[in-house]
N, C-alpha and C. Protein backbone atom coordinates (compact mmCIF):
# COMPACT_ATOMS: atom_id res chain seq x y z
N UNK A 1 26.82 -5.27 12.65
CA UNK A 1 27.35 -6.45 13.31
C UNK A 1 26.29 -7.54 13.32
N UNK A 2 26.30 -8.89 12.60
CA UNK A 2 25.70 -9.71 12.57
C UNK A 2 25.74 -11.10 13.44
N UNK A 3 26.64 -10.52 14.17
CA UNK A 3 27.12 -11.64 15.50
C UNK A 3 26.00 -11.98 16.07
N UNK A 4 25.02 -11.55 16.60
CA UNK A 4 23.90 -11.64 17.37
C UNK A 4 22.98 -12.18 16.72
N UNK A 5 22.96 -12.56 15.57
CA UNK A 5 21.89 -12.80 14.59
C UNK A 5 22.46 -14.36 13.84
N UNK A 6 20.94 -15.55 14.64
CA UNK A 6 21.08 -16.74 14.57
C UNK A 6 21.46 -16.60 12.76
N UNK A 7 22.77 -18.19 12.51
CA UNK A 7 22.93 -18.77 11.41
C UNK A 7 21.75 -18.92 10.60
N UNK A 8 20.58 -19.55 10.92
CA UNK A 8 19.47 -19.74 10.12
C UNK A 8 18.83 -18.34 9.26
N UNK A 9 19.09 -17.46 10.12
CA UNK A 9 18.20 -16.37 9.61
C UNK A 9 19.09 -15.40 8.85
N UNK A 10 20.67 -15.85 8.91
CA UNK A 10 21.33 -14.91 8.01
C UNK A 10 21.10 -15.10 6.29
N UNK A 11 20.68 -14.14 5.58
CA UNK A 11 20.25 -14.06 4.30
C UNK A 11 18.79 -13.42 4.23
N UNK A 12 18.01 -13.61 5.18
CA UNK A 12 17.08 -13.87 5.00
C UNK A 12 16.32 -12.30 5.98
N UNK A 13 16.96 -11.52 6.23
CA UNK A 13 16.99 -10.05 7.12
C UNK A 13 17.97 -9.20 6.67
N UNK A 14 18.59 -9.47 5.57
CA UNK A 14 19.71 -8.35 4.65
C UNK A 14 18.93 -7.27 3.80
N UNK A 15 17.44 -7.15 3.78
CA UNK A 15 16.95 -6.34 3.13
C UNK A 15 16.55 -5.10 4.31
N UNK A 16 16.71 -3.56 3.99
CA UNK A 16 16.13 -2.93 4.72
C UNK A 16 15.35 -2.24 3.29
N UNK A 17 13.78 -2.30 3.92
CA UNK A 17 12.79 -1.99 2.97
C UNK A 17 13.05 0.05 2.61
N UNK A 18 12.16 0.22 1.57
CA UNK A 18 12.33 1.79 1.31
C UNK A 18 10.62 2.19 1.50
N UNK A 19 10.61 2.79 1.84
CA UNK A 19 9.04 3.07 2.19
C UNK A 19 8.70 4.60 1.48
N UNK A 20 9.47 5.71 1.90
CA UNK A 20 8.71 6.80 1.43
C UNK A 20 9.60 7.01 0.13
N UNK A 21 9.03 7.21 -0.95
CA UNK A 21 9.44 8.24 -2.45
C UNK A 21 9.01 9.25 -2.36
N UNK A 22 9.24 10.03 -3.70
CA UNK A 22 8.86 11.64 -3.86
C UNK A 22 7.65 11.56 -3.71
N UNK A 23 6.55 10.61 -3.95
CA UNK A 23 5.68 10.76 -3.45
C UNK A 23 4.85 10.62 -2.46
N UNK A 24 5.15 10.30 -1.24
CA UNK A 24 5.09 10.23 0.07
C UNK A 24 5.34 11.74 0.27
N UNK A 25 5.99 12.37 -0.01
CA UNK A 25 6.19 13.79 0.25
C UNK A 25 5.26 14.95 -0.55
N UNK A 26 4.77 14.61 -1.43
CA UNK A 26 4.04 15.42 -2.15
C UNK A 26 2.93 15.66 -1.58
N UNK A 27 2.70 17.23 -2.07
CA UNK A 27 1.59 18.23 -1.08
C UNK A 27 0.28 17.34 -1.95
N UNK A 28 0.07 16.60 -3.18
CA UNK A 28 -1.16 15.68 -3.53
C UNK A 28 -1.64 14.87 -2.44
N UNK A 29 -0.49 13.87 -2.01
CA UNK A 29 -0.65 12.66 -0.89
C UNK A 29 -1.30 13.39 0.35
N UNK A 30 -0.27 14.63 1.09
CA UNK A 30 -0.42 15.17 1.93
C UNK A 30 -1.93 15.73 2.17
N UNK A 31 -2.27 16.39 1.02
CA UNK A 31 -3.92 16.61 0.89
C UNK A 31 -5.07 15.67 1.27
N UNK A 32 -4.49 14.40 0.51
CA UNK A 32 -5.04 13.10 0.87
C UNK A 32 -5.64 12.42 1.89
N UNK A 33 -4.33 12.46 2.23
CA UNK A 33 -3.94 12.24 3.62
C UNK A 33 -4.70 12.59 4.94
N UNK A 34 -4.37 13.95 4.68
CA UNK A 34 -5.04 15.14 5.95
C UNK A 34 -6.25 15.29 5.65
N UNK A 35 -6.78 14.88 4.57
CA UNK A 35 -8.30 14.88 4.18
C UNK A 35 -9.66 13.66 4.62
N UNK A 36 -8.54 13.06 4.90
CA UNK A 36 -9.28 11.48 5.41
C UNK A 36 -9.73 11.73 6.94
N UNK A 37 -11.12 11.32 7.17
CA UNK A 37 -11.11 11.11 8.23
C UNK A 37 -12.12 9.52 8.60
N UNK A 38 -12.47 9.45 9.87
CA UNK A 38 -12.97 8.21 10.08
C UNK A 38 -14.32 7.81 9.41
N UNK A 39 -15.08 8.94 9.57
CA UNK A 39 -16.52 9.26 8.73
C UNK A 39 -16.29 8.74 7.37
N UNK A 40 -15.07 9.28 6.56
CA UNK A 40 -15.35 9.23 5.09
C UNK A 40 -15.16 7.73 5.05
N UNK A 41 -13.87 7.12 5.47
CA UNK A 41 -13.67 5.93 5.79
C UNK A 41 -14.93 4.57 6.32
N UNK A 42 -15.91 5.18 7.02
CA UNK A 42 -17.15 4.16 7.13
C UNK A 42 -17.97 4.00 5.89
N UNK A 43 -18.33 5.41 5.41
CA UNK A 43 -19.14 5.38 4.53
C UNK A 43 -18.75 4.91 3.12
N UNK A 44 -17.36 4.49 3.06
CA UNK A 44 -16.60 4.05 1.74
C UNK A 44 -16.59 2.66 1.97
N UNK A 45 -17.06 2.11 2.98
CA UNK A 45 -17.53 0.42 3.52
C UNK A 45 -16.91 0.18 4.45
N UNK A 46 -15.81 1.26 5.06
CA UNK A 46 -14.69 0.66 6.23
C UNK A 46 -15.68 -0.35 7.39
N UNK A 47 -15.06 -1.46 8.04
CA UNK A 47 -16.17 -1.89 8.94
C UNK A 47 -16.35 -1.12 10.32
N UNK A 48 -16.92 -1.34 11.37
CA UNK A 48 -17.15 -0.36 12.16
C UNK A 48 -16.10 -0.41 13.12
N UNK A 49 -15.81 -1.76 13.18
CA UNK A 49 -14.86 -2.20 14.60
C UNK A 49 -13.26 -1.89 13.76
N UNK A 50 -13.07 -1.71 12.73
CA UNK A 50 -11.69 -1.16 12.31
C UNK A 50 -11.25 0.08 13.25
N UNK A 51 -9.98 -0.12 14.05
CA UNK A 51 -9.63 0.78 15.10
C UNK A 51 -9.11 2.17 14.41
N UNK A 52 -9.95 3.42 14.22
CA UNK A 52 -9.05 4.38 13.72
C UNK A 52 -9.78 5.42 14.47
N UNK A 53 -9.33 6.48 14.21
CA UNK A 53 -9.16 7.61 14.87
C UNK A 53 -8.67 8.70 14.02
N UNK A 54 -10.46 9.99 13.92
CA UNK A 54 -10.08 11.07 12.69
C UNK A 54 -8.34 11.86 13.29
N UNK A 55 -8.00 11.90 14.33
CA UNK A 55 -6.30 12.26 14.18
C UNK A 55 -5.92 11.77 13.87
N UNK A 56 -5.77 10.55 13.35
CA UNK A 56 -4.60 9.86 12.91
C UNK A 56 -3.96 10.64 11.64
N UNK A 57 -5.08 11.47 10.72
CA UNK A 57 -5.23 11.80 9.57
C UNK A 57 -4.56 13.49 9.86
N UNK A 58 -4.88 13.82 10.65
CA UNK A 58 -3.64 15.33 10.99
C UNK A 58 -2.75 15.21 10.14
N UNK A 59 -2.04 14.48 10.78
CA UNK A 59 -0.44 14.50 10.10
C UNK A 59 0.25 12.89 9.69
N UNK A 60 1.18 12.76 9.54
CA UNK A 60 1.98 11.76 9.00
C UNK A 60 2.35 10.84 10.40
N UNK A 61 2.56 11.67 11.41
CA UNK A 61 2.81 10.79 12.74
C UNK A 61 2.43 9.23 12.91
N UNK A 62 0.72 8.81 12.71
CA UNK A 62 0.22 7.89 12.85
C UNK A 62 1.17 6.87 11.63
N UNK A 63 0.65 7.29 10.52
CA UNK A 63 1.04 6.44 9.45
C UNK A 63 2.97 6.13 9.37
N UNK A 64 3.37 7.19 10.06
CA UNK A 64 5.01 6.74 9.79
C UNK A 64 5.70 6.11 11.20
N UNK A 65 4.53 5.63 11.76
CA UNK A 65 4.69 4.44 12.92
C UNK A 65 5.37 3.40 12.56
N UNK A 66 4.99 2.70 11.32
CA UNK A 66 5.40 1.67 11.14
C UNK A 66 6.27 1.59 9.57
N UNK A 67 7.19 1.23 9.20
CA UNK A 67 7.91 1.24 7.84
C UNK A 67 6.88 0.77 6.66
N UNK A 68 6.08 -0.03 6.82
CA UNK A 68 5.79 -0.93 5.66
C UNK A 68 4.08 -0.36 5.71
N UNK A 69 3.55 1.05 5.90
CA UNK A 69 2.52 1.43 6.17
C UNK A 69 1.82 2.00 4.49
N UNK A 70 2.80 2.74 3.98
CA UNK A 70 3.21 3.34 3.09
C UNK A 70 3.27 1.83 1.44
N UNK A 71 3.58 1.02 1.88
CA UNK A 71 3.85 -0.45 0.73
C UNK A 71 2.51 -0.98 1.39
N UNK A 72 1.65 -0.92 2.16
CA UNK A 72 0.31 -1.35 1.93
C UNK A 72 -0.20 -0.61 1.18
N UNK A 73 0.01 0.59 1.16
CA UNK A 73 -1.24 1.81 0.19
C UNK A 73 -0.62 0.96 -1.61
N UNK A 74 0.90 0.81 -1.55
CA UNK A 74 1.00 0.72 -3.05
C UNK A 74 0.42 -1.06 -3.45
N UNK A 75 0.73 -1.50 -2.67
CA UNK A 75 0.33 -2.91 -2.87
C UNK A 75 -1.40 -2.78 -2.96
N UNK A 76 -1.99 -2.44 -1.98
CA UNK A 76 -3.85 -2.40 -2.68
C UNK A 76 -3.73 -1.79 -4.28
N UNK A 77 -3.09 -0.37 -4.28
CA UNK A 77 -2.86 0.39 -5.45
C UNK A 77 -2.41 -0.85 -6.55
N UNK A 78 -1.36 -1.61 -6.73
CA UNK A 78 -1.67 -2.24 -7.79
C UNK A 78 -2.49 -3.51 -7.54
N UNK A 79 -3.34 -4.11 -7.08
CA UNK A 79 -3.55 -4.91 -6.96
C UNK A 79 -5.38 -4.56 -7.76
N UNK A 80 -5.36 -2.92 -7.70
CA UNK A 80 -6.71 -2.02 -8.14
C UNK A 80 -6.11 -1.59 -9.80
N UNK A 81 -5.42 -1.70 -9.79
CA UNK A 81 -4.69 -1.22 -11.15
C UNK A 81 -4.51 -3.04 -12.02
N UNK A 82 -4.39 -3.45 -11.71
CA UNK A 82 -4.25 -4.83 -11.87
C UNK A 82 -5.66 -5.26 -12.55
N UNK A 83 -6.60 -5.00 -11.38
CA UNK A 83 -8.03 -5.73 -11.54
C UNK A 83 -8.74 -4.68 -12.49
N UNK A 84 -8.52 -3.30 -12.23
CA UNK A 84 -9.04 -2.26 -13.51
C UNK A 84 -8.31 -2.89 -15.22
N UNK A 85 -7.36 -3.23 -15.32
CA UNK A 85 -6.83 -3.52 -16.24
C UNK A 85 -7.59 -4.40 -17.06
N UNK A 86 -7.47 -6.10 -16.09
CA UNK A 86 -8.38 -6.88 -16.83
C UNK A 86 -9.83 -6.76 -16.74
N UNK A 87 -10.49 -5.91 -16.14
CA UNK A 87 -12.11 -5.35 -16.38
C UNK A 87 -11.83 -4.42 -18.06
N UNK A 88 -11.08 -3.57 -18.11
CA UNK A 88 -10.73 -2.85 -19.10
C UNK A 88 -10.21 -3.53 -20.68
N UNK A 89 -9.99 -5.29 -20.22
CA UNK A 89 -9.55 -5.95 -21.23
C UNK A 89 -10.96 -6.92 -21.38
N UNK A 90 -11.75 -6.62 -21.12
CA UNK A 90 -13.09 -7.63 -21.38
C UNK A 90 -13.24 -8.84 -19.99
N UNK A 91 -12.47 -8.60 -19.28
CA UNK A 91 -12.63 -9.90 -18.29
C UNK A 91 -13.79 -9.51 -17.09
N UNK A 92 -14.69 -10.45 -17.04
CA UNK A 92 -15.50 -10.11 -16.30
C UNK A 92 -14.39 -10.34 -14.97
N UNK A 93 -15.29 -9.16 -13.59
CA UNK A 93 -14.89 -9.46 -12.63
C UNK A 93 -14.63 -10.43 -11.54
N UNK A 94 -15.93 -11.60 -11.83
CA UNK A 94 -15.50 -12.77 -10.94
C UNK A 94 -14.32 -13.63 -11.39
N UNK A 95 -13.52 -13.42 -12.82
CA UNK A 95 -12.78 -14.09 -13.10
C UNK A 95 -11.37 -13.50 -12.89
N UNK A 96 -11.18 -12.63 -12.70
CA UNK A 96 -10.37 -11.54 -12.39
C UNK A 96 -9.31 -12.19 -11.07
N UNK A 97 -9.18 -13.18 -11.33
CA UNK A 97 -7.93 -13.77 -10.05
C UNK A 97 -7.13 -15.01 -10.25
N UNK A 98 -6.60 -15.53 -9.59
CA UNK A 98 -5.39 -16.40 -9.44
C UNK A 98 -4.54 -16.35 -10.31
N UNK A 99 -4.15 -17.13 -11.38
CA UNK A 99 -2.79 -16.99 -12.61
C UNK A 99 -3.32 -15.59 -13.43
N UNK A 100 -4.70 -15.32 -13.78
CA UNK A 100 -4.74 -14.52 -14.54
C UNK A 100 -4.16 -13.15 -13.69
N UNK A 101 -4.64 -12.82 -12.81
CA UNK A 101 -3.90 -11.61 -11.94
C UNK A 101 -2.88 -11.67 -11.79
N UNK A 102 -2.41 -12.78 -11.04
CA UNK A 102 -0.84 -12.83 -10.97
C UNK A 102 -0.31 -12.23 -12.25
N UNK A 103 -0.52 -12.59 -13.63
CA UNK A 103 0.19 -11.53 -14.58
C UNK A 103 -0.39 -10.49 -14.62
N UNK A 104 -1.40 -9.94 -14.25
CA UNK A 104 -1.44 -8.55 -14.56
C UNK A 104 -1.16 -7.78 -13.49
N UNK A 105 -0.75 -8.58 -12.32
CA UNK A 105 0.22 -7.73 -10.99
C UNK A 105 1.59 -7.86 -11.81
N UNK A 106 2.00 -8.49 -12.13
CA UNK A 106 3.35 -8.40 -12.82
C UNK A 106 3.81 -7.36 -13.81
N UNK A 107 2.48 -6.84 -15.02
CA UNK A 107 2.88 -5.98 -15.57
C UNK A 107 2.60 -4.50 -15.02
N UNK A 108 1.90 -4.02 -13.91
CA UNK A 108 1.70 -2.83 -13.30
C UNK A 108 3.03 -2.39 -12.74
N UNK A 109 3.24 -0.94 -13.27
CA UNK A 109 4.15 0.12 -13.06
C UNK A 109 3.36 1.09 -12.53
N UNK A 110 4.11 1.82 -11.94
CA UNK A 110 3.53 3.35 -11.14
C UNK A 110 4.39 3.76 -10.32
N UNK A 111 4.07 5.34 -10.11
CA UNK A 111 4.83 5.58 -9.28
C UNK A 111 4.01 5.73 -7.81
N UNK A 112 4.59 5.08 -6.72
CA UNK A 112 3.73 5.17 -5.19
C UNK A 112 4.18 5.67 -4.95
N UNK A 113 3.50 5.39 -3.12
CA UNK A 113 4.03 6.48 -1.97
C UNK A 113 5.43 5.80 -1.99
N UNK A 114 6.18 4.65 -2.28
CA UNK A 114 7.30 4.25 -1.89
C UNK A 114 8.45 4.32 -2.73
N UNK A 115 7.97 4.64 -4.08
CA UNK A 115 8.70 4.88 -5.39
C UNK A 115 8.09 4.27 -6.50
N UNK A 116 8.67 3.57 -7.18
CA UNK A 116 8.67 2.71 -8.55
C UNK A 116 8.36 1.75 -7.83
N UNK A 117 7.07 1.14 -8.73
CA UNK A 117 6.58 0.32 -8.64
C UNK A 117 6.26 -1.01 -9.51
């Protein structure tokens, strides 16, 4: 029922996002996952004041708080697949952005935690 939902914003909230694929479920991710804790996370550069907590990493609970938790992991994921690409095509790294990325975010496929990518 869209009665409740101002004229302006109809069109524009008709999407309900997909977050987990087969791989969100896979005992790989899950390993991953449950393998992380806050420690590994500092020493990989996390900053200090980033709010986390080694439970969060237990289980899926923390992370399936929010829908779109799962499309951050794939969005860094190509955005690292993207920038490996043009390092891998001769482009040095400081040049590695604006129009030139934008196409090489365009041609990255994979499969994420959310599906096809």
């Amino acid at each position: 029922d869209w009665s409740g939902v101002d004229d302006t914003l109809l069109g524009m909230i008709c999407l309900v996002p997909k977050s987990h694929g087969t791989r969100y479920y896979s005992a790989e991710w899950h390993r991953i996952w449950t393998g992380l804790t806050r420690e590994k996370l500092l020493q990989a550069g996390m900053p200090e004041t980033f709010p986390t907590q080694s439970s969060f990493f237990n289980d899926f609970a923390w992370l399936d708080q929010e829908i779109y938790n799962p499309l951050i992991f794939d969005s860094m994921t190509a955005i690292l697949v993207a920038v490996g690409d043009l390092l891998s095509q001769g482009v040095a790294l400081e040049e590695a952005r604006g129009k030139m990325l934008r196409d090489a975010l365009i041609k990255v496929r994979f499969e994420g935690l959310s599906g096809d990518v």
